[in-house]
Protein backbone atom coordinates (compact mmCIF):
# COMPACT_ATOMS: atom_id res chain seq x y z
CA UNK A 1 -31.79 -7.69 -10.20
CA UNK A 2 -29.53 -10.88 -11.06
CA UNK A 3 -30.93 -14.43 -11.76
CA UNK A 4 -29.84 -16.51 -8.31
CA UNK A 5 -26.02 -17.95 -8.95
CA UNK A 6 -24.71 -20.64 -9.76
CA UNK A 7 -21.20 -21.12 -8.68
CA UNK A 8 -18.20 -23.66 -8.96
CA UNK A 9 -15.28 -23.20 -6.22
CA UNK A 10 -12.19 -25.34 -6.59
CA UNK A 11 -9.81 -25.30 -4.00
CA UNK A 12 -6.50 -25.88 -4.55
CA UNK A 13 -3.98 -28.30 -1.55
CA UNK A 14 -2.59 -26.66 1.12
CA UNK A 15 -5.59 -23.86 1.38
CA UNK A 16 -6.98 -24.37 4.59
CA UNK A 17 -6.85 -20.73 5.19
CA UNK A 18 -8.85 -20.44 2.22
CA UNK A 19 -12.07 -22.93 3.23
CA UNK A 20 -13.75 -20.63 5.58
CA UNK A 21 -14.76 -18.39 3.53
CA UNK A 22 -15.02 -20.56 0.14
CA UNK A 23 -18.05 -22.24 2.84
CA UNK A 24 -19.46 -18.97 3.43
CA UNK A 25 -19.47 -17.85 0.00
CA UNK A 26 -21.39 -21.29 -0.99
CA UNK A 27 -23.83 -20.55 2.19
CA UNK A 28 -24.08 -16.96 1.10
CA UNK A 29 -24.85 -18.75 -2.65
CA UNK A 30 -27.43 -20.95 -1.57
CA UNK A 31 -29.01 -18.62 0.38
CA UNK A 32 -29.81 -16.21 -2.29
CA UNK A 33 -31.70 -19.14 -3.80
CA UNK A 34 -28.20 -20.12 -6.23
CA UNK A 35 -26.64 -23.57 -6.45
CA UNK A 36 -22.81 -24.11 -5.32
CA UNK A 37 -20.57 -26.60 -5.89
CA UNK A 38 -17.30 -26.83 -3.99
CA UNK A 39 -14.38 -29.22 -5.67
CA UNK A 40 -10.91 -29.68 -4.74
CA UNK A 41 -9.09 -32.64 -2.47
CA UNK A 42 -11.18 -31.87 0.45
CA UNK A 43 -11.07 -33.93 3.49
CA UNK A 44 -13.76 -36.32 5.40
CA UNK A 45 -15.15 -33.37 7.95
CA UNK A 46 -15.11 -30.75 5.03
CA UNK A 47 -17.25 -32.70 2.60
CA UNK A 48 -19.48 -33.15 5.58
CA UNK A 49 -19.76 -29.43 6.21
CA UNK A 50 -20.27 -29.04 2.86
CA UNK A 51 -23.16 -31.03 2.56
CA UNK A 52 -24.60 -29.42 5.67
CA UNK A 53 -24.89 -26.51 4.24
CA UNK A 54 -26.79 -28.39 0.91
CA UNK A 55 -24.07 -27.32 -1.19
CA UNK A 56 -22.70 -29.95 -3.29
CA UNK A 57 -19.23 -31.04 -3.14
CA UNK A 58 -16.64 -33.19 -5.72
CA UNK A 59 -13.89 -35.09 -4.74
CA UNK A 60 -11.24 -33.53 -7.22
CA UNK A 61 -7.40 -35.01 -6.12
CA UNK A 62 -5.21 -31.67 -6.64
CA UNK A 63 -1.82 -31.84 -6.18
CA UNK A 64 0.79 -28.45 -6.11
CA UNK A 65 2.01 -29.48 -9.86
CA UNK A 66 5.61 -27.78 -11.18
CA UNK A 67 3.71 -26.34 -13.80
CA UNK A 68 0.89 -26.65 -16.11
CA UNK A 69 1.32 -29.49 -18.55
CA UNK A 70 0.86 -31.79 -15.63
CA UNK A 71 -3.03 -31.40 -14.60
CA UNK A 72 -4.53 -32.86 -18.24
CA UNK A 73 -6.97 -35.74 -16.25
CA UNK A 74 -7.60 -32.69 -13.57
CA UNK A 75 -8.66 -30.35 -16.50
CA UNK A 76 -11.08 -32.75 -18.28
CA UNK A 77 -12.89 -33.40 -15.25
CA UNK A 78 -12.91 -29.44 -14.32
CA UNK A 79 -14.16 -29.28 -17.93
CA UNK A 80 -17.07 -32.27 -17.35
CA UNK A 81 -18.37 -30.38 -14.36
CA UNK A 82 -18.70 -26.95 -16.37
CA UNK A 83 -20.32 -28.71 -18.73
CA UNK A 84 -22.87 -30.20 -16.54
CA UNK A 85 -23.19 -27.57 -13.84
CA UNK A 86 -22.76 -24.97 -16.24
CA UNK A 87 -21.94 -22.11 -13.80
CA UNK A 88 -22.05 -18.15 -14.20
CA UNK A 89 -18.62 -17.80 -12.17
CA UNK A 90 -15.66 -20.30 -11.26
CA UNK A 91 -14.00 -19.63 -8.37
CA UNK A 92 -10.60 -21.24 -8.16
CA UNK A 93 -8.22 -20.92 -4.71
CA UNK A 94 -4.46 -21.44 -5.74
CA UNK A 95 -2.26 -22.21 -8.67
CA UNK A 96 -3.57 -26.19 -8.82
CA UNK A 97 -6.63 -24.36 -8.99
CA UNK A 98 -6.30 -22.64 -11.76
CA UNK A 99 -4.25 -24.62 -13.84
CA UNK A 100 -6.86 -26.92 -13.38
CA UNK A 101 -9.71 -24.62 -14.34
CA UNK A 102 -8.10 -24.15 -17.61
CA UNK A 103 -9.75 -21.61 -20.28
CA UNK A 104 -13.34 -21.91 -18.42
CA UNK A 105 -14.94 -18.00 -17.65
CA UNK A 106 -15.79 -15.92 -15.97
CA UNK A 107 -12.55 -17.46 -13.76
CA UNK A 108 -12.04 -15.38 -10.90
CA UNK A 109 -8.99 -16.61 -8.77
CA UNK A 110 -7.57 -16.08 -5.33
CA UNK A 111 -3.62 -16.52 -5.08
CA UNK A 112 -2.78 -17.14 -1.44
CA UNK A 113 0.31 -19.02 -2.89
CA UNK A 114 2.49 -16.98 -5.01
CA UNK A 115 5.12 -16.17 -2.83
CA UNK A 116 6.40 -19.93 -2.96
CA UNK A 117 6.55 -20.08 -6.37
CA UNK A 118 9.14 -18.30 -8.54
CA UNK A 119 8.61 -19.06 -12.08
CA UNK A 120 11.43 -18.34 -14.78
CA UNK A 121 11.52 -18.49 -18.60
CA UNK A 122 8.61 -20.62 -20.20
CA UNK A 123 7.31 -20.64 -16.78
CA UNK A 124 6.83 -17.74 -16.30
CA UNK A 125 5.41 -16.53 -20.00
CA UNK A 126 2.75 -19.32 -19.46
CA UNK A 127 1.51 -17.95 -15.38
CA UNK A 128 1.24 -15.16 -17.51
CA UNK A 129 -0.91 -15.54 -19.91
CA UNK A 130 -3.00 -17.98 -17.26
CA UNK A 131 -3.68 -15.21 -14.98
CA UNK A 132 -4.26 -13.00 -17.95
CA UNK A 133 -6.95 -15.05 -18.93
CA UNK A 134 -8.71 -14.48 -15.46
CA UNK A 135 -11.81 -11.79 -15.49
CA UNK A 136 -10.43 -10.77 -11.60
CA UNK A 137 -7.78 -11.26 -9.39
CA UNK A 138 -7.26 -11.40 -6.37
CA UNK A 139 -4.26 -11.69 -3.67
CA UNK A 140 -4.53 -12.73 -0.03
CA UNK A 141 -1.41 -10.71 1.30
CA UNK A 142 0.75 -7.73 0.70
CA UNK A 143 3.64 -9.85 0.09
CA UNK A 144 1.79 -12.03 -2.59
CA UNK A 145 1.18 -8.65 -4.35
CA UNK A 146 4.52 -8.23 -4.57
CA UNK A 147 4.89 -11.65 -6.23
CA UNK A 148 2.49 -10.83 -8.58
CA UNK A 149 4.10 -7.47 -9.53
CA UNK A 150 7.31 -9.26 -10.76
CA UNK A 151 5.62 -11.53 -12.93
CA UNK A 152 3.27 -8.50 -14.11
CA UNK A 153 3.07 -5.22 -13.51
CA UNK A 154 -0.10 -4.98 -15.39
CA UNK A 155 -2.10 -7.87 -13.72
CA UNK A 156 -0.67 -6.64 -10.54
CA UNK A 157 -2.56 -3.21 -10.99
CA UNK A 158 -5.75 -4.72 -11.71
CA UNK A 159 -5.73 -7.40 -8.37
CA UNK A 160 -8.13 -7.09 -5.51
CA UNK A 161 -5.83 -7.23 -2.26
CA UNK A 162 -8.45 -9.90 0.29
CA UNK A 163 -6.66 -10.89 3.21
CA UNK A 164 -8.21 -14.16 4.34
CA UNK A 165 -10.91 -14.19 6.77
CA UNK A 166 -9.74 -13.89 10.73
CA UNK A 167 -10.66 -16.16 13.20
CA UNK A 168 -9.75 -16.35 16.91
CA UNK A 169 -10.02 -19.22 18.75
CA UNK A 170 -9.42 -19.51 22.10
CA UNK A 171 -7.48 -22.52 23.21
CA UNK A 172 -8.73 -25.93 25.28
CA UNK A 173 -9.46 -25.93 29.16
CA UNK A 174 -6.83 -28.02 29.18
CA UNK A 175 -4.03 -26.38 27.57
CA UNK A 176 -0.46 -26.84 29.17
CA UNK A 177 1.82 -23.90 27.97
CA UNK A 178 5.30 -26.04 29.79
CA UNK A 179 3.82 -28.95 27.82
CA UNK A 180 3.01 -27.39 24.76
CA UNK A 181 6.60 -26.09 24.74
CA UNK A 182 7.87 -29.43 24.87
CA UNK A 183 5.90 -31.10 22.06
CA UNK A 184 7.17 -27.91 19.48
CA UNK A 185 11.33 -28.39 20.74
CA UNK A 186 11.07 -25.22 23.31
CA UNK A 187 12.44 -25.62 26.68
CA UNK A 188 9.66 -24.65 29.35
CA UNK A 189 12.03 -21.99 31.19
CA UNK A 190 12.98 -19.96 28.06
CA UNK A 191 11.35 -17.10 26.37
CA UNK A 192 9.74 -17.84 22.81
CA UNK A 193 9.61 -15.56 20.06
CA UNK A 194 7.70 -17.20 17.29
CA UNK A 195 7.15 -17.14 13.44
CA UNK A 196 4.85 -17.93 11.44
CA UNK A 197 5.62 -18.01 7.23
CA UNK A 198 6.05 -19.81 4.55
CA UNK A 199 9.63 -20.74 4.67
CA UNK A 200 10.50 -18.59 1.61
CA UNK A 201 13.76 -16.84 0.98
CA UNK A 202 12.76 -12.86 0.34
CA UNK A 203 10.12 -13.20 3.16
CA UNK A 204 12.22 -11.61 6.11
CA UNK A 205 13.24 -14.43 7.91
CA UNK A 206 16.76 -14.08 7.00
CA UNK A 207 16.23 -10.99 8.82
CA UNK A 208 14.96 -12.22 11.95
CA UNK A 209 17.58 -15.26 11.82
CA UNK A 210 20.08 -12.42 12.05
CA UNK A 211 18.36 -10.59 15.06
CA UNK A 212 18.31 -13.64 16.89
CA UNK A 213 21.96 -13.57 16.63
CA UNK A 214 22.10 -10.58 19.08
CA UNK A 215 19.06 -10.84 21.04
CA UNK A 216 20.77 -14.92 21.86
CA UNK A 217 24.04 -13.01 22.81
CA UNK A 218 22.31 -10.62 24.97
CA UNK A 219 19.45 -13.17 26.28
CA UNK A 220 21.26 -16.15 26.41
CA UNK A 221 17.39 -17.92 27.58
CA UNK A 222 15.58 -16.95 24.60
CA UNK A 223 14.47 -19.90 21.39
CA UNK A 224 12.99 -18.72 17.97
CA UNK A 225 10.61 -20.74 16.64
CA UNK A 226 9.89 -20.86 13.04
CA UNK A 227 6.42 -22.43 11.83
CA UNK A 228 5.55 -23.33 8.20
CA UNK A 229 7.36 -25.14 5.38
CA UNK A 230 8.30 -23.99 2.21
CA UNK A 231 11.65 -24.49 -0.92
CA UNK A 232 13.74 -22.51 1.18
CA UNK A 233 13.52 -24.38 4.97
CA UNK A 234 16.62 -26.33 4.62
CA UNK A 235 18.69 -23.22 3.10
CA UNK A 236 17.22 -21.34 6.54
CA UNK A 237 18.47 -23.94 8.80
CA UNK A 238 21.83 -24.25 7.53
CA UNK A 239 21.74 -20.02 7.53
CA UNK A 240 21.14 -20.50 11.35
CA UNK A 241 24.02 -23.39 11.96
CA UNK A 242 26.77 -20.61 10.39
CA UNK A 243 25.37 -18.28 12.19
CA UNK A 244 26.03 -19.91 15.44
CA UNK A 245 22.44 -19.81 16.49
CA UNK A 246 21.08 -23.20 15.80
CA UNK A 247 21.04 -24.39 18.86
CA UNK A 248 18.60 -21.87 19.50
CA UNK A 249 16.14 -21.85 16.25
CA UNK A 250 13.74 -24.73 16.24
CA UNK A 251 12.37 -25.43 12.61
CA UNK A 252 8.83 -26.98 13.27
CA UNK A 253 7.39 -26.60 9.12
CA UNK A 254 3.18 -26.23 9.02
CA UNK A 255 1.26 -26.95 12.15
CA UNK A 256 -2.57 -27.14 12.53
CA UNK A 257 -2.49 -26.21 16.06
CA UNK A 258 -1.35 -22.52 15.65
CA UNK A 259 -3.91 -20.95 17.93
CA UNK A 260 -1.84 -22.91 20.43
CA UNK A 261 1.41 -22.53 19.31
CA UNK A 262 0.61 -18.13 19.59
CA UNK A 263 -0.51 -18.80 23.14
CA UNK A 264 3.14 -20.82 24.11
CA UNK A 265 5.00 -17.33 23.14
CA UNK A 266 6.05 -14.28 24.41
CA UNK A 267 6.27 -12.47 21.49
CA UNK A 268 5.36 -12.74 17.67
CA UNK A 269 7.45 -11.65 14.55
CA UNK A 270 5.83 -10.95 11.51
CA UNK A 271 8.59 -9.75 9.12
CA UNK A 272 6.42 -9.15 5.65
CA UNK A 273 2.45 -10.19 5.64
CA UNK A 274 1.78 -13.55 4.30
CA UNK A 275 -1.54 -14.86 3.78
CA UNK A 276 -2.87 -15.89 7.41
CA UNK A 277 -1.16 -12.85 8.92
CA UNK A 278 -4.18 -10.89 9.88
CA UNK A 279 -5.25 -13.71 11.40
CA UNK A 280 -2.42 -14.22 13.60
CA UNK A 281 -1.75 -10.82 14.73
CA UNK A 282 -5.47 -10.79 15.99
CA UNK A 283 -5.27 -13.87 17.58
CA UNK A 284 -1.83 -12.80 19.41
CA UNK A 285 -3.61 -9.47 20.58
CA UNK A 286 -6.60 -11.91 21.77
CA UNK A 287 -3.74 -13.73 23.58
CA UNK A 288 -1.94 -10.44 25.12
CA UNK A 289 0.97 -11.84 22.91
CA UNK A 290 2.88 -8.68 21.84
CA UNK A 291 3.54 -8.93 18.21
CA UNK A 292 6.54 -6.93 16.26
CA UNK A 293 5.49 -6.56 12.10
CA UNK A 294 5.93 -4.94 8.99
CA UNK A 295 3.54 -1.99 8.44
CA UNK A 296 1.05 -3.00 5.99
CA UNK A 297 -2.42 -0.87 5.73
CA UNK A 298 -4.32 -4.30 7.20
CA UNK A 299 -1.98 -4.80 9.69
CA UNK A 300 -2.22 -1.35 10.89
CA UNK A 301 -5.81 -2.35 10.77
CA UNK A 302 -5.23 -5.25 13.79
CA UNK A 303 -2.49 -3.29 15.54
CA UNK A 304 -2.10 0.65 15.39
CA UNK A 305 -5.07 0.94 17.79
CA UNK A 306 -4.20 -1.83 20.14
CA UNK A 307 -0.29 -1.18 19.89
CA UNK A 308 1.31 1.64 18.10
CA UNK A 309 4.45 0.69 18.20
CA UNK A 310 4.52 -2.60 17.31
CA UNK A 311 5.82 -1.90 13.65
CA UNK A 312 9.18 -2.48 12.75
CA UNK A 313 10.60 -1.26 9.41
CA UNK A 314 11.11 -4.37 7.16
CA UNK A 315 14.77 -6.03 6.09
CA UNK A 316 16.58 -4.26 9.48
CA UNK A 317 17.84 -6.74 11.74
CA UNK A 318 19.23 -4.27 13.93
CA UNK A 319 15.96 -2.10 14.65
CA UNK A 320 14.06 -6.03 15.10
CA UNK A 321 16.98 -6.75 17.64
CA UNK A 322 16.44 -3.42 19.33
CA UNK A 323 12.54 -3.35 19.83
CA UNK A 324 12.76 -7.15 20.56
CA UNK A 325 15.01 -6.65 23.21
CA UNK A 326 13.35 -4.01 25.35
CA UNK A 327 10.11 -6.08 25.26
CA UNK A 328 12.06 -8.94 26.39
CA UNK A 329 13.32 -7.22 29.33
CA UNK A 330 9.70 -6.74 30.41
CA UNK A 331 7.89 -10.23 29.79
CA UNK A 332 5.39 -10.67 32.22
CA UNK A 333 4.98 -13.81 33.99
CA UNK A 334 3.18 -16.13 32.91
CA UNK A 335 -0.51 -16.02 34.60
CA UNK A 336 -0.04 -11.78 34.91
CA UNK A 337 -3.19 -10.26 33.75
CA UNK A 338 -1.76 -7.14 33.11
CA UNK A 339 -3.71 -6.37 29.73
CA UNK A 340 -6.24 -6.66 30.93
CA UNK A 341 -6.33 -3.59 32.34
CA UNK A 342 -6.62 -2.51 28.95
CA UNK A 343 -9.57 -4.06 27.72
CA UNK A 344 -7.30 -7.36 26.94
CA UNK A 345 -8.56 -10.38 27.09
CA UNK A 346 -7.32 -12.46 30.41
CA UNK A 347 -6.13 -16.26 30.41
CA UNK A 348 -8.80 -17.31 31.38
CA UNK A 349 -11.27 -15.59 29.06
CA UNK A 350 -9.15 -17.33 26.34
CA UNK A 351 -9.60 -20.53 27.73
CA UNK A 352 -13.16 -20.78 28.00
CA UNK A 353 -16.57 -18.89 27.48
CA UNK A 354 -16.67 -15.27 27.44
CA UNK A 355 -17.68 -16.09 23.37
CA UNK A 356 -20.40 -16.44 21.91
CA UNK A 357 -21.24 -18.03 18.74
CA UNK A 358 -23.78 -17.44 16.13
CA UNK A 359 -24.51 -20.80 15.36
CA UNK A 360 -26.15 -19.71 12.63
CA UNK A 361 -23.31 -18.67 11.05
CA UNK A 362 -20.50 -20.63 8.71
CA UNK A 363 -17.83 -20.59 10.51
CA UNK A 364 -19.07 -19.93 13.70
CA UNK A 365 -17.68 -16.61 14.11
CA UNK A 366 -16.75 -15.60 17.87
CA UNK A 367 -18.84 -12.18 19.13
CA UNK A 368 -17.55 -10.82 21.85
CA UNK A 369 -19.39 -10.28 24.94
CA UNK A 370 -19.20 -8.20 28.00
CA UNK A 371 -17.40 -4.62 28.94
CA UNK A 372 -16.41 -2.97 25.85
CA UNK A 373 -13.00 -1.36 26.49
CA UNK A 374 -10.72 0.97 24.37
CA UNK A 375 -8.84 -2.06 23.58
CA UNK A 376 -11.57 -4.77 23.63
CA UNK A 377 -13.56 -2.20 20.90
CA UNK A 378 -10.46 -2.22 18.50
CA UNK A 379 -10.13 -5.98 18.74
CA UNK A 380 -13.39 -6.16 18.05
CA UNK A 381 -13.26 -3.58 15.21
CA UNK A 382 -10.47 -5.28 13.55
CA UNK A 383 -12.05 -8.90 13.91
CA UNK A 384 -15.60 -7.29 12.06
CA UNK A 385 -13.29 -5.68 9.34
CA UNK A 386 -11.81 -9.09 8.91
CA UNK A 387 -14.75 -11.51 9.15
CA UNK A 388 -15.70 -14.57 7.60
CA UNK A 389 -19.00 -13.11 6.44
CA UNK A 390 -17.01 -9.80 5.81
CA UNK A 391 -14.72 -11.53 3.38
CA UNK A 392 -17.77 -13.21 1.72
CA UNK A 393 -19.56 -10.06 1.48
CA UNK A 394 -16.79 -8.41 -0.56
CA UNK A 395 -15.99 -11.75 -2.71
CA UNK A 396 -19.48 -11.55 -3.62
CA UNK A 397 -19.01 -7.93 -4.64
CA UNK A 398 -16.70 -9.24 -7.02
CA UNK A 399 -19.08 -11.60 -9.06
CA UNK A 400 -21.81 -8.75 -8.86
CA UNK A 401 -19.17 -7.09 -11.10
CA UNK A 402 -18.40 -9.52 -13.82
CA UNK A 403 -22.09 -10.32 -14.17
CA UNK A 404 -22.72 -6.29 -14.56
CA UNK A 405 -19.99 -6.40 -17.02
């Protein structure tokens, strides 16, 4: 039997993806009768939530540094709180993280972020021997893997592949789709085939830039929409001006309202999983948004119940263009409830209340309620395998092994 815990999290910018579950883990902490502290450059409304819970949180002012000689004032106060919390596992979310943890252990870190960064030379020698010095490791998408395979093979062996946790929330009573449109550069009347990734060359989207190029020839009413920033954005847009299609690629970088954005579509592309791409694909099936993507084993997860042939093989423009272009000749309109024939979820479930909350739950994790379909059971199958407390439950699993060790 382990003493209770005592854990330090830091989050790293840009990982709202990641602060679900970093609160769950702290409530799952605390709970056991442990102490948690949560630091990073966390907002009004988080530190609240934090508190809530009667974790303790520390205003720590992160920033997504070029490299690792920049975060001296960040590591002496990383190394104040060890020394006065003095905790049996750090947690950190991100590179700013764990530059910023420094030489502290038992580190275990979580790299939702590695695509975007492509370290060379020096750089690269010194990620190394940072994540070497890490007791775990683990990666919050396939495609992050990947990253972490070209900088090491080695430490690539030995990650943990975590997707983030899933959520799916349903939109406001109010929602306008014509409006909504408007707002992200979409005309109302068009179809809308959306993206959602870092904008990071290597990632597929040069792939879907050049299906667009024959779906807009054949379907002369249909806008891509790309959502998230990243190095590469400008190099992307100027891909789509040669290419003749700019005029019909809207560029829209990150957006915090991307349950609504999924809803404004009519279908979803996701050309290699990113971290947050669980998450989307269940909250397009949610939507009845068909979604196109890669085949990865936790995508299959979300999809090859609900949609077999949804997968695409990845870098072919010309197999994207094809399956793209037969589900665009059968969009439904916009109010059909067809799927829900199927065990979908209708409009107007999505709107409102066919949820139910645990409220005594972090995150307030949606159960689903009512006639339990074929395709209402895999939703729900995939959104369990993919829960908040799910993800906690298996991040805990982690520590319990360093503290055996």
């Amino acid at each position: 039997m382990f003493e209770p815990l005592r854990l330090l999290q830091l989050l790293g910018p840009d990982e709202a993806l990641m602060y679900p579950a970093a609160l769950a883990v702290g409530r799952r902490c605390l709970r056991q009768g442990g102490h948690a502290v949560i630091a990073g450059p966390l907002l009004r409304h988080q530190q609240e939530q934090i508190h809530l819970i009667e974790a303790r949180w520390v205003n720590l002012p992160l920033k997504p540094y070029a490299d690792e000689s920049a975060v001296a004032a960040e590591r002496t106060q990383v190394a104040r709180l060890v020394r006065d919390f003095r905790p049996d596992v750090v947690h950190a979310y991100g590179l700013a993280a764990l530059r910023a943890a420094g030489t502290v252990a038992p580190l275990v870190v979580t790299l939702s972020d590695l695509v975007q960064h492509r370290p060379q030379g020096w750089g690269r020698w010194r990620l190394r021997r940072l994540l070497g010095r890490c007791s775990a490791l683990i990666v919050s998408s396939a495609s992050d893997h990947e990253a972490l395979a070209r900088v090491d093979r080695s430490l690539a062996g030995r990650a943990m592949l975590l997707p983030p946790a899933a959520e799916v929330r349903p939109v406001t009573a109010d929602f306008d789709l014509a409006r909504k449109r408007l707002t992200l550069g979409l005309r109302s009347e068009t179809a809308a085939v959306g993206v959602i990734s870092p904008a990071v060359s290597g990632l597929g989207l040069e792939t879907v830039l050049e299906a667009a190029v024959a779906i807009t020839r054949d379907f002369p009413n249909v806008e891509f929409l790309f959502v998230g920033d990243g190095p590469d954005q400008e190099k992307l847009m100027l891909a789509a001006h040669h290419m003749g299609i700019g005029g019909a690629v809207v560029f829209r970088g990150t957006r915090a309202d991307v349950p609504e954005i999924i809803a404004s579509l009519n279908s979803l592309i996701i050309p290699r999983e990113v971290s947050g791409s669980v998450g989307y694909a269940l909250q397009a099936v949610a939507m009845e948004v068909p979604v196109l993507a890669v085949r990865t084993p936790a995508l299959v997860e979300v999809l090859g119940r609900v949609d077999p042939e949804a997968f695409v093989p990845p870098d072919d423009a010309t197999a994207l263009a094809q399956v793209l272009s037969r589900r665009l000749e059968i969009l439904p309109p916009p109010d059909d409830d067809a799927y829900a024939e199927f065990g979908g979820f209708t409009s107007g479930e999505m709107l409102v209340s066919n949820l139910g909350f645990d409220l005594d739950g972090i995150g307030l994790e949606a159960q689903w309620r009512g006639d339990e379909s074929e395709r209402r059971l895999a939703v729900r199958r995939a959104q369990e395998r993919f829960s908040i407390s799910a993800v906690a439950r298996e991040t805990f699993a982690v520590y319990d092994g360093l503290r055996q060790a």
